[in-house]
N, C-alpha and C. Protein backbone atom coordinates (compact mmCIF):
# COMPACT_ATOMS: atom_id res chain seq x y z
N UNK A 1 -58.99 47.03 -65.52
CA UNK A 1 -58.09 46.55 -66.54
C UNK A 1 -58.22 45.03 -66.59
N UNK A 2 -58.66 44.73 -67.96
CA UNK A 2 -58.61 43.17 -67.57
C UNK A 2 -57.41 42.36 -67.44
N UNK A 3 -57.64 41.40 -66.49
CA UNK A 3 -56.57 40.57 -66.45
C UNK A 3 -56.29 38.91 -67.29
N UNK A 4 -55.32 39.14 -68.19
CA UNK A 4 -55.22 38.44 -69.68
C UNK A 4 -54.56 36.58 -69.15
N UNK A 5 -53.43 36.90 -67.85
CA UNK A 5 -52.88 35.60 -67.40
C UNK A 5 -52.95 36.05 -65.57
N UNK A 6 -51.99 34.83 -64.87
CA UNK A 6 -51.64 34.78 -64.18
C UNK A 6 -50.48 34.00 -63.78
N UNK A 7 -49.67 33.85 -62.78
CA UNK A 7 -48.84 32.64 -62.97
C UNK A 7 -47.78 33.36 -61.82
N UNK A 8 -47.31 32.07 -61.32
CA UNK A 8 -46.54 32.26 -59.66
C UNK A 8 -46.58 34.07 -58.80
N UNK A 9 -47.93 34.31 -59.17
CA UNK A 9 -48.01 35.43 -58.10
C UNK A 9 -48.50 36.54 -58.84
N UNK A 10 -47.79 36.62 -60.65
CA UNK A 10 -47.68 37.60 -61.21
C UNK A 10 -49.18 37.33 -61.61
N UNK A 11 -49.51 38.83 -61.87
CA UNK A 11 -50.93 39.27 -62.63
C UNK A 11 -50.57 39.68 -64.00
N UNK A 12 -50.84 39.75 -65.17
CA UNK A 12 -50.76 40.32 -66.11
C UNK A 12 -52.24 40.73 -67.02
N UNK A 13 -52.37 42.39 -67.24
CA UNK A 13 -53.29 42.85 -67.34
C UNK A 13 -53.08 43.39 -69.10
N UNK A 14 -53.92 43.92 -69.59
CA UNK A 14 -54.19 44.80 -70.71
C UNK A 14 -55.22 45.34 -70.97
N UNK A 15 -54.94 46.70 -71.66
CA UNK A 15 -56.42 47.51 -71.91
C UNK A 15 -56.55 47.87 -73.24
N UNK A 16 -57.65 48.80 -73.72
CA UNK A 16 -57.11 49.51 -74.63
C UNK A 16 -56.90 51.25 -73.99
N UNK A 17 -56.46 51.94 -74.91
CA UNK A 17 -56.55 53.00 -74.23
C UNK A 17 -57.01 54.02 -75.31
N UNK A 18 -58.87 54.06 -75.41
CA UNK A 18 -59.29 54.52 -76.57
C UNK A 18 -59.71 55.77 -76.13
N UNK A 19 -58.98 56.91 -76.95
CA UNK A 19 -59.18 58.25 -76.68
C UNK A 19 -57.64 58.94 -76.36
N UNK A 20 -57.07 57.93 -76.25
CA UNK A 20 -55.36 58.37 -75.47
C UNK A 20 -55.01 58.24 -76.55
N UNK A 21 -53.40 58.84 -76.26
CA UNK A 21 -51.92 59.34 -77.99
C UNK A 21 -51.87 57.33 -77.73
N UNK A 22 -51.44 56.80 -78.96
CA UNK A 22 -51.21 55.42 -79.34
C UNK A 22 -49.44 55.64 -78.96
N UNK A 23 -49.48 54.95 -78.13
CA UNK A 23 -48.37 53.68 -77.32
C UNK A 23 -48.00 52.63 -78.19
N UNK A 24 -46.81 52.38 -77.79
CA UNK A 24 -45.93 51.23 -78.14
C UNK A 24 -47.00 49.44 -77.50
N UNK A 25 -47.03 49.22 -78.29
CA UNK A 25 -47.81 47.35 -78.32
C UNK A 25 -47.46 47.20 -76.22
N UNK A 26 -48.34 46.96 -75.73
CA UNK A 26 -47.64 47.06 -73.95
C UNK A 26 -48.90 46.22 -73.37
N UNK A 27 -48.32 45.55 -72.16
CA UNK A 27 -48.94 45.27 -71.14
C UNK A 27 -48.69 45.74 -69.87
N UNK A 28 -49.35 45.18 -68.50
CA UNK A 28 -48.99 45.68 -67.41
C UNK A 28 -48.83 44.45 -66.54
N UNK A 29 -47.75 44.23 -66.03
CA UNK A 29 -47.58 43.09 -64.79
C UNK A 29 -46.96 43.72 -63.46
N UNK A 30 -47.90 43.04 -62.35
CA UNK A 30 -48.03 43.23 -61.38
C UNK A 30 -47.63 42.02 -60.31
N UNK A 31 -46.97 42.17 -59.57
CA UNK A 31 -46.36 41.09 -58.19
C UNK A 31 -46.20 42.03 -57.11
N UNK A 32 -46.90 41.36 -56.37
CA UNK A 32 -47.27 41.96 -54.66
C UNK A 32 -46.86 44.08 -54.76
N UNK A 33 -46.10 44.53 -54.49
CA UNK A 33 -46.00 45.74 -54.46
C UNK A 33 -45.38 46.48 -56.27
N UNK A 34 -45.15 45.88 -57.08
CA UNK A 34 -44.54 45.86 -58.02
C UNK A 34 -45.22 46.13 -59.25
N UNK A 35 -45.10 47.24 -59.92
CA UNK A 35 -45.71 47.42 -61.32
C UNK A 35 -45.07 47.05 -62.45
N UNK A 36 -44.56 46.44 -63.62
CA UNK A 36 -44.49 47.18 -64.54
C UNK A 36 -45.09 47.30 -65.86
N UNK A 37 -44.75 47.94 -66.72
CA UNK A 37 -45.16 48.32 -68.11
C UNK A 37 -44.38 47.57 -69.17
N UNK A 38 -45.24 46.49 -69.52
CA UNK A 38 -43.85 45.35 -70.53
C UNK A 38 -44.39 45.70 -72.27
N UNK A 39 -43.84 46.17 -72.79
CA UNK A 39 -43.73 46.60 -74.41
C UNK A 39 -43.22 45.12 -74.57
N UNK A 40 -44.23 44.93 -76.29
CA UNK A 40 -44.39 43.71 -76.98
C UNK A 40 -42.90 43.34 -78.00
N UNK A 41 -43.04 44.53 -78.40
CA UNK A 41 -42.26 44.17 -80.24
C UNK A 41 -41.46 45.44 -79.72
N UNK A 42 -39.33 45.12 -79.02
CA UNK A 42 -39.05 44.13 -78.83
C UNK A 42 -39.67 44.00 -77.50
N UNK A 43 -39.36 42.86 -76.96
CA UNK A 43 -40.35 42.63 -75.20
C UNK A 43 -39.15 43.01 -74.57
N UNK A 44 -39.76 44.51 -73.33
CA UNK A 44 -38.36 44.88 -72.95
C UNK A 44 -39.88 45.95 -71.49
N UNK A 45 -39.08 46.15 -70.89
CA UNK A 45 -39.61 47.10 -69.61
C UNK A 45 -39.54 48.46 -69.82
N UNK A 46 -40.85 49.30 -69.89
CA UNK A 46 -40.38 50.53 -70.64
C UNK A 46 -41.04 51.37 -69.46
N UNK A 47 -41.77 50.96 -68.28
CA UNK A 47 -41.44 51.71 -67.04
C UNK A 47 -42.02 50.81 -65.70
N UNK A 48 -41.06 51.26 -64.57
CA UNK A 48 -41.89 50.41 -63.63
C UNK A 48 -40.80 49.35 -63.43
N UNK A 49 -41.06 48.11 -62.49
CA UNK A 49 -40.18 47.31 -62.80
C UNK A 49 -40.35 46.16 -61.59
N UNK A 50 -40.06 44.70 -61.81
CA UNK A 50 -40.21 43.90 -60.38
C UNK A 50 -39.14 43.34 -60.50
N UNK A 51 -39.40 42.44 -58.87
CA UNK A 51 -38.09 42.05 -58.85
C UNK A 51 -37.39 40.49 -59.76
N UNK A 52 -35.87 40.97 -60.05
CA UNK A 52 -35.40 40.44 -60.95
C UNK A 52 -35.94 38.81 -61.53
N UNK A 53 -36.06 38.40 -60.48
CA UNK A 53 -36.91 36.93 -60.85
C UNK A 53 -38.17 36.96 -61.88
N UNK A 54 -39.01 37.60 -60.87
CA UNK A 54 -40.31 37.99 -61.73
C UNK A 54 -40.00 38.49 -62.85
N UNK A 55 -39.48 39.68 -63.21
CA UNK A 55 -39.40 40.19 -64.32
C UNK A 55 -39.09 38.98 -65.62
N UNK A 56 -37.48 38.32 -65.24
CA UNK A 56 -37.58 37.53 -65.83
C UNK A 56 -38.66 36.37 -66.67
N UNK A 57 -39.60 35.96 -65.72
CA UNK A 57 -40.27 35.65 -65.66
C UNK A 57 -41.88 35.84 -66.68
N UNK A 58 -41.62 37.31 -66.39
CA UNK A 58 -42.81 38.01 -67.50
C UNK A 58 -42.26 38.57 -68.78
N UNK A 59 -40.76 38.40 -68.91
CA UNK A 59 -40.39 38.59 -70.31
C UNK A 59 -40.44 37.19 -71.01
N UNK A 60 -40.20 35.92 -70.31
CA UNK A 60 -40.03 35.00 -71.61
C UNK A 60 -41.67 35.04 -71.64
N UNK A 61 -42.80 34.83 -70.42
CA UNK A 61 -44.19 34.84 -70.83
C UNK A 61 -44.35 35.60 -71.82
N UNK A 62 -44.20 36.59 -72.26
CA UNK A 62 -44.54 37.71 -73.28
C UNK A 62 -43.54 37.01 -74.66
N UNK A 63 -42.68 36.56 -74.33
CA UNK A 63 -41.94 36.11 -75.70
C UNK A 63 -42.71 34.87 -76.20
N UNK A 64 -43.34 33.95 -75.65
CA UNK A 64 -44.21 32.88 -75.88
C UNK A 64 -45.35 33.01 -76.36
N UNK A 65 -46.16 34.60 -75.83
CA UNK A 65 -47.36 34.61 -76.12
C UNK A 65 -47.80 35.89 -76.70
N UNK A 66 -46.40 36.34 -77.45
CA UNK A 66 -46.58 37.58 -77.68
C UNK A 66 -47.54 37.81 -79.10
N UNK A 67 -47.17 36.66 -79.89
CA UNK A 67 -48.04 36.63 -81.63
C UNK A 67 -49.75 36.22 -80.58
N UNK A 68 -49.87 35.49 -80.00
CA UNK A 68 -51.31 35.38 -79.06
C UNK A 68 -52.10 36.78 -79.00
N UNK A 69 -51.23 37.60 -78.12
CA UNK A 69 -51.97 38.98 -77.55
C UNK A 69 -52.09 39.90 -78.67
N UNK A 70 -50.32 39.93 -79.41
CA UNK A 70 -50.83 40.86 -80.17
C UNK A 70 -49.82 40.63 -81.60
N UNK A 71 -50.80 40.11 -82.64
CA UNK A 71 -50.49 39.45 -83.95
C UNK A 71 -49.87 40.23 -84.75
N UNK A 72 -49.05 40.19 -85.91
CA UNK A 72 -48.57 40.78 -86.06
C UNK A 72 -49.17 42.14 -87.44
N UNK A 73 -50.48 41.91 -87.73
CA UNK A 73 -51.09 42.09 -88.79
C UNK A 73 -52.11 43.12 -87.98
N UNK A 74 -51.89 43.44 -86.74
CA UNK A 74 -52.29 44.45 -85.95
C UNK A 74 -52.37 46.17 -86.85
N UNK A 75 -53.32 46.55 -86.47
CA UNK A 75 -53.06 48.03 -86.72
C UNK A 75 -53.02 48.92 -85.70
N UNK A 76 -53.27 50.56 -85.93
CA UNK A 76 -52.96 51.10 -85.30
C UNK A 76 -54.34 51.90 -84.89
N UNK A 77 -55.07 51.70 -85.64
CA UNK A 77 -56.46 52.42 -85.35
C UNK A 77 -56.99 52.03 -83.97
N UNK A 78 -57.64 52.96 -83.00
CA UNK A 78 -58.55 52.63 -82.18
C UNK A 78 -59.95 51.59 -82.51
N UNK A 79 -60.01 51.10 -83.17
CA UNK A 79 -61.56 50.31 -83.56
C UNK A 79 -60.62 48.80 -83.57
N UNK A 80 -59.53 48.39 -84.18
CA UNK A 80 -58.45 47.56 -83.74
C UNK A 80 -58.10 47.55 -82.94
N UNK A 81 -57.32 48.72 -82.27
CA UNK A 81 -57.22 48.29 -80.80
C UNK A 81 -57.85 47.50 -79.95
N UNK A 82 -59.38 47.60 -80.03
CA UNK A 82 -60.58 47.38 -79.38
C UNK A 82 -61.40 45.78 -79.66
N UNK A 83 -60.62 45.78 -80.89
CA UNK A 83 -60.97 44.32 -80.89
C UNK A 83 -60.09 43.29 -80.71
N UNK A 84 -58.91 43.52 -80.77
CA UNK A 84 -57.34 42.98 -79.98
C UNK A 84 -57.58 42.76 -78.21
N UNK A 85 -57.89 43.79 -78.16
CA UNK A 85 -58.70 43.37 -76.27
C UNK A 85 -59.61 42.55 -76.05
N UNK A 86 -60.69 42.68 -76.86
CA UNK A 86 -62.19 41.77 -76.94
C UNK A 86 -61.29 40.56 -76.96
N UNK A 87 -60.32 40.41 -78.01
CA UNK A 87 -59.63 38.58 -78.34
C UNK A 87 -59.04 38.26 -77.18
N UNK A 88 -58.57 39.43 -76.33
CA UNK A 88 -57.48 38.47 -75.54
C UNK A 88 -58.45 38.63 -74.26
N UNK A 89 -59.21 39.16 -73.60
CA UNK A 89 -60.31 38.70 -73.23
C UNK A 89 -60.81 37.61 -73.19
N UNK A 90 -61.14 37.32 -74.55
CA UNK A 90 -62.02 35.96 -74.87
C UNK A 90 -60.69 34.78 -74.53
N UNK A 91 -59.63 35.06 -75.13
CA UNK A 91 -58.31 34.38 -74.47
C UNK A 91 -58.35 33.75 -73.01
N UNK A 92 -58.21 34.90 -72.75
CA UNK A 92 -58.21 34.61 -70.85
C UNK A 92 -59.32 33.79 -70.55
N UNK A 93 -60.99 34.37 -70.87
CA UNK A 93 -61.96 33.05 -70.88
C UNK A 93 -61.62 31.91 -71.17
N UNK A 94 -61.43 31.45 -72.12
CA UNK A 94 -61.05 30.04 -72.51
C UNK A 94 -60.18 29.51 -71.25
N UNK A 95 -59.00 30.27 -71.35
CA UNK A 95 -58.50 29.55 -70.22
C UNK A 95 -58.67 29.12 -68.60
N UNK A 96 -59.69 30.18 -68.52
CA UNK A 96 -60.54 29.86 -66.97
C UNK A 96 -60.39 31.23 -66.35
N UNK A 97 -59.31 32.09 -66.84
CA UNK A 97 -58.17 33.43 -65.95
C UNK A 97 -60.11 34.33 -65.87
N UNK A 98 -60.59 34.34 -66.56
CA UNK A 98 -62.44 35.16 -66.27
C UNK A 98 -63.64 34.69 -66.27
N UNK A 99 -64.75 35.35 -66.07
CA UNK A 99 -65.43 34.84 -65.65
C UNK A 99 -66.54 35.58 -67.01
């Protein structure tokens, strides 16, 4: 799963999931033992969960960078999906987060 940021510990990942039923707009953040599943549009925890700090933490990130990951002119097709990942990919490059 690539990983899109990082920041005081937390990982934050995204995929697509081409071949799977289409999901609500989501990412995945991760801190030391801690999963969760953060939905975009509204940004809210829809399973999983860390602790209260962190969480905090990865909801305003997602409120800041949420038109970034995922714009609002998005569709729903798998071939979109797929290029919404490629961008935030190339995202994370720019910023140094890959290689």
């Amino acid at each position: 799963m690539p990983e899109i940021s990082g920041f005081f510990g937390i990982i934050i990942r995204m995929f697509a999931e081409v071949g799977a039923p289409h999901h609500r707009p989501h990412f995945h953040a991760v801190c030391q033992d801690s999963q969760a599943i953060i939905a975009l549009d509204p940004v809210e925890c829809i399973d999983g969960g860390l602790p209260r700090t962190q969480q905090r933490l990865v909801e305003a990130w997602a409120e800041i960078h949420r038109e970034e990951y995922w714009p609002t002119e998005h569709s729903c097709n798998p071939a979109g999906h797929r290029s919404r990942l490629n961008r935030c990919v190339s995202v994370a490059k720019r910023r140094g987060l890959r290689s």
